[in-house]
C-alpha atoms as a PDB file:
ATOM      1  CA  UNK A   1      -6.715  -0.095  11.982  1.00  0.00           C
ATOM      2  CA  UNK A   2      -9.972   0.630  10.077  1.00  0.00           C
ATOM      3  CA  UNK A   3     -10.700   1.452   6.327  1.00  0.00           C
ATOM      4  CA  UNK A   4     -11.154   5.585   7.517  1.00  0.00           C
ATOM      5  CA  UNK A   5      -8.009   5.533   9.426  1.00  0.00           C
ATOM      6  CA  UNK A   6      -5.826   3.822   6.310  1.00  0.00           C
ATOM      7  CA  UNK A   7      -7.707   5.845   3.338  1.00  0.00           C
ATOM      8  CA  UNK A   8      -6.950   8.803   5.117  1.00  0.00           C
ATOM      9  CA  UNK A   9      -3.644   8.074   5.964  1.00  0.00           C
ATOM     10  CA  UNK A  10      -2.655   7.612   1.871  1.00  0.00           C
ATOM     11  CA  UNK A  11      -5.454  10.534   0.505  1.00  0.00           C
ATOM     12  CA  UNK A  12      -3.093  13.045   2.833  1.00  0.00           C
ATOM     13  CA  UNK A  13      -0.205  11.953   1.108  1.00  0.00           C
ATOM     14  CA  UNK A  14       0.859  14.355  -2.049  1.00  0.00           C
ATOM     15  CA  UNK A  15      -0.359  13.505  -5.430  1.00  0.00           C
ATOM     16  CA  UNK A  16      -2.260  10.774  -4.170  1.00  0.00           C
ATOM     17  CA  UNK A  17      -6.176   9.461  -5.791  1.00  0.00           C
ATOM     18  CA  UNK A  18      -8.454   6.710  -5.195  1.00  0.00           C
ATOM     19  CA  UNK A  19     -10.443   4.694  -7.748  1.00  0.00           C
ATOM     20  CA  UNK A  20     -12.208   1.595  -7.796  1.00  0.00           C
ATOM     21  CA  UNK A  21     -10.955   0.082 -11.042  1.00  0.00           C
ATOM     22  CA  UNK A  22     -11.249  -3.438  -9.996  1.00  0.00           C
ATOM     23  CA  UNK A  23     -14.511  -3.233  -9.215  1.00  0.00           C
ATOM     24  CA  UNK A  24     -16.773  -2.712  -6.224  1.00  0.00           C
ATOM     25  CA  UNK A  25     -14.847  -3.821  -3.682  1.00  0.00           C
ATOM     26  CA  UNK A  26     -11.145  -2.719  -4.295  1.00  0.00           C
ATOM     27  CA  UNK A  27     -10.461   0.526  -3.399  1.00  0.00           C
ATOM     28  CA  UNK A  28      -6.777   1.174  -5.364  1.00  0.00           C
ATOM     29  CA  UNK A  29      -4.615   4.850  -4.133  1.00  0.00           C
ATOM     30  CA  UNK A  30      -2.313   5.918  -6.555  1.00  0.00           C
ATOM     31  CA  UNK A  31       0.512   8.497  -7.141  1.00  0.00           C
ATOM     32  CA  UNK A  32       0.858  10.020 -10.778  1.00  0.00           C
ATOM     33  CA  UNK A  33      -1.337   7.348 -11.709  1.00  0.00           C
ATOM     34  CA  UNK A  34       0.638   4.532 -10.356  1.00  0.00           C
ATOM     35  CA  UNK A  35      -0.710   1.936  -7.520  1.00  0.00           C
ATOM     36  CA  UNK A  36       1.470   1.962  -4.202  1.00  0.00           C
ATOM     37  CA  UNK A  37      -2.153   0.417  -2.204  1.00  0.00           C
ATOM     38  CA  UNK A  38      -4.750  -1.615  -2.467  1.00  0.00           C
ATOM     39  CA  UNK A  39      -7.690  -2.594  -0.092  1.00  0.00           C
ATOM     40  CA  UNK A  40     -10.071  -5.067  -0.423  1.00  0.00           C
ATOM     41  CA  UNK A  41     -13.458  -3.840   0.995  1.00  0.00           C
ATOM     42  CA  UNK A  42     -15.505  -6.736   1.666  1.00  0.00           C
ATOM     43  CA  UNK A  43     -12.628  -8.731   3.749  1.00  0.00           C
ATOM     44  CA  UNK A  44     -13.031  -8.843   7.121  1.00  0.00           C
ATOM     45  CA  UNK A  45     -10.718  -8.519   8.845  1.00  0.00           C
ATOM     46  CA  UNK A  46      -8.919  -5.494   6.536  1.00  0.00           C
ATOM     47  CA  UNK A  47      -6.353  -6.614   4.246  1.00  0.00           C
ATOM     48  CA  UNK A  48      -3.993  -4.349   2.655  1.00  0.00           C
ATOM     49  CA  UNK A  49      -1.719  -4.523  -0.144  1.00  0.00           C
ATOM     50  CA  UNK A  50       1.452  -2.606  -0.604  1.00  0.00           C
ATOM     51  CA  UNK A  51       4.507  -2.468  -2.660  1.00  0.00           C
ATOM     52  CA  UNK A  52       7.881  -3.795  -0.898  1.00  0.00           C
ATOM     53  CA  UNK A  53      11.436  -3.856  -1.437  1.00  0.00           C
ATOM     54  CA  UNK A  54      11.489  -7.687  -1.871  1.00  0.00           C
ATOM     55  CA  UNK A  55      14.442  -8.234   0.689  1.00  0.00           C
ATOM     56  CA  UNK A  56      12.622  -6.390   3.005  1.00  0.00           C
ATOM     57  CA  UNK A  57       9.285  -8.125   1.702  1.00  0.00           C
ATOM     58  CA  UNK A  58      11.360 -11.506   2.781  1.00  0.00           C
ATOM     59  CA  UNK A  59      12.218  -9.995   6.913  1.00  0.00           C
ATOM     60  CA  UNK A  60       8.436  -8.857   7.460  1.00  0.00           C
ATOM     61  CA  UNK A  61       6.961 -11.841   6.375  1.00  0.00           C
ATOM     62  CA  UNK A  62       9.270 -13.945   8.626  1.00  0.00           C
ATOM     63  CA  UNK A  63       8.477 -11.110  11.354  1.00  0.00           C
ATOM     64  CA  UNK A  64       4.920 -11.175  11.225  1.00  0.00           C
ATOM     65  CA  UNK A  65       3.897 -14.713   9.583  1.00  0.00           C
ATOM     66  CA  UNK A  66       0.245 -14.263  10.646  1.00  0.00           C
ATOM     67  CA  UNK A  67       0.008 -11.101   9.328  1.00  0.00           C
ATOM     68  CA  UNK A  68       2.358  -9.552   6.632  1.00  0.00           C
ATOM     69  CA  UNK A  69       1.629 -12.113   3.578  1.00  0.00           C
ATOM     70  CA  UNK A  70       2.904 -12.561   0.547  1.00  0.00           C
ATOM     71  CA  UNK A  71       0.879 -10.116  -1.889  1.00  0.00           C
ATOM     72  CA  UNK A  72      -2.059 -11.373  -3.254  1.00  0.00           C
ATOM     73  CA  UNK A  73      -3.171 -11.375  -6.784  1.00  0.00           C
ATOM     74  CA  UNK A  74      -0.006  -9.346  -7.184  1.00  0.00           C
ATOM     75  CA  UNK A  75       3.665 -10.218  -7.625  1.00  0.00           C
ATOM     76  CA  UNK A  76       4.447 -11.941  -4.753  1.00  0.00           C
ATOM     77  CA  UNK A  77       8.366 -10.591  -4.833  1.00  0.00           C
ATOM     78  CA  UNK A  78       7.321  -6.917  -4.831  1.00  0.00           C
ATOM     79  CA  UNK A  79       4.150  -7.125  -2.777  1.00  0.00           C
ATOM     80  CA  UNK A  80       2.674  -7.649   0.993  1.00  0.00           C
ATOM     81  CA  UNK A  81      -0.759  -7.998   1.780  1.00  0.00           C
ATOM     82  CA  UNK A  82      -1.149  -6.812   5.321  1.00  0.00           C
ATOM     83  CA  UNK A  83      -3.770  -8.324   7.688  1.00  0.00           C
ATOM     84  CA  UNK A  84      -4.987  -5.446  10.065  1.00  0.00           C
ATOM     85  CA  UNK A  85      -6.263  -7.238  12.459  1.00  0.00           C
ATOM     86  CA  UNK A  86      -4.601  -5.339  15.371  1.00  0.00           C
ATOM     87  CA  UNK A  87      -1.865  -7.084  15.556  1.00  0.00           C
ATOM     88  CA  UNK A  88       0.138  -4.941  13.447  1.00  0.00           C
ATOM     89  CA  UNK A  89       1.116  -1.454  15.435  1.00  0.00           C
ATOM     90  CA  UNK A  90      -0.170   1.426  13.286  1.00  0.00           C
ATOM     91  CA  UNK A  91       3.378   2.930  13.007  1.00  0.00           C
ATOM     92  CA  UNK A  92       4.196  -0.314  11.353  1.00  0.00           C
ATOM     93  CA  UNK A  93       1.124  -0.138   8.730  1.00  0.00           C
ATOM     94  CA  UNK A  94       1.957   3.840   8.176  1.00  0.00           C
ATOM     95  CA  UNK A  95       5.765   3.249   7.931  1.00  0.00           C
ATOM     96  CA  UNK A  96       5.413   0.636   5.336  1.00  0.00           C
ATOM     97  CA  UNK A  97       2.408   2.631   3.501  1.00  0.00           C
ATOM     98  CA  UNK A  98       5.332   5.117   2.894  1.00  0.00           C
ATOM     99  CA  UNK A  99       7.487   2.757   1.954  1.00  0.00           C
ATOM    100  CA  UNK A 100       5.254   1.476  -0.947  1.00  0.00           C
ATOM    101  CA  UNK A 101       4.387   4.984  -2.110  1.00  0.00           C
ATOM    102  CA  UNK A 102       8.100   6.392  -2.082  1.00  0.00           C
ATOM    103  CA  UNK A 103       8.792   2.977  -4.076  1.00  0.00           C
ATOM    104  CA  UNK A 104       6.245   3.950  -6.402  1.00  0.00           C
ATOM    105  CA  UNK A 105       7.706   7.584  -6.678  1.00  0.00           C
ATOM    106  CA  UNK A 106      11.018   6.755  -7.581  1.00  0.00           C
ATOM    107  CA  UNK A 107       9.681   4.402 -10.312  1.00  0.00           C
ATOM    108  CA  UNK A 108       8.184   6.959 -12.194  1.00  0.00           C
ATOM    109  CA  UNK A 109       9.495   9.186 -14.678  1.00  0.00           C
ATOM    110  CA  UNK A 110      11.985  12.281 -13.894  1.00  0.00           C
ATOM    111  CA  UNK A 111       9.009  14.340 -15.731  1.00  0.00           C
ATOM    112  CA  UNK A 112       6.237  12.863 -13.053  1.00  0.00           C
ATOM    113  CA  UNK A 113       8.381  12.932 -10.161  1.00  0.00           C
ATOM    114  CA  UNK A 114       8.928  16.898 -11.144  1.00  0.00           C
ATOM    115  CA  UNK A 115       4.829  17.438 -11.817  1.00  0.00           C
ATOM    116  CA  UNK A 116       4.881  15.955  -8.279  1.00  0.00           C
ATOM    117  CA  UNK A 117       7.223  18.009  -6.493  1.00  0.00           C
ATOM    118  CA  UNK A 118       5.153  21.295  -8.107  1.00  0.00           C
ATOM    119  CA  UNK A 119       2.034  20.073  -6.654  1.00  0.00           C
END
């Protein structure tokens, strides 16, 4: 999967912007202000990071051990870093993209998650 393909994969996703607070070359997505995805720019290949349930975060990384990593520069027991190398089937990449975002979205505030739904 390429950068295109992923950014516009999370930028269709309700309530969803992009920033580069990090600096140059990590482009962060957020919902209601909250990260759910972030992609370093200058890695090659494309390396992802997304939020997990960490028992989940556990299976994939014994599933994939070349690919799903534990997150890095994030905490490791709530975050994969992905490597897209094409390894990874893009159902796989999108499914757990909406698993990090829906994660995020249940985290936030019963006020946010309404401002969401009346997007």
């Amino acid at each position: 999967m390429d950068i295109e393909t992923f950014r516009n994969y999370c930028l269709a996703k309700k309530g969803v912007a992009e920033g580069l607070p990090f600096g140059p070359d990590t482009l962060v997505f957020k919902v209601m202000g909250k990260i759910f995805a972030l992609t370093s720019l200058d890695e090659v290949p494309l390396r992802v990071n997304l939020k997990c349930d960490p028992e989940e975060a556990i299976t994939l990384r014994e599933e994939h051990p070349n690919n799903i990593l534990p997150g890095y520069h994030m905490n490791k027991k709530h975050w994969n870093t992905l490597v897209l190398d094409g390894f990874l089937p893009n159902s796989l990449i999108f499914g757990l993209t909406d698993h990090s975002y829906n994660l995020v979205i249940q985290g936030l505030h019963k006020r946010l998650q309404m401002d969401l739904e009346n997007l």
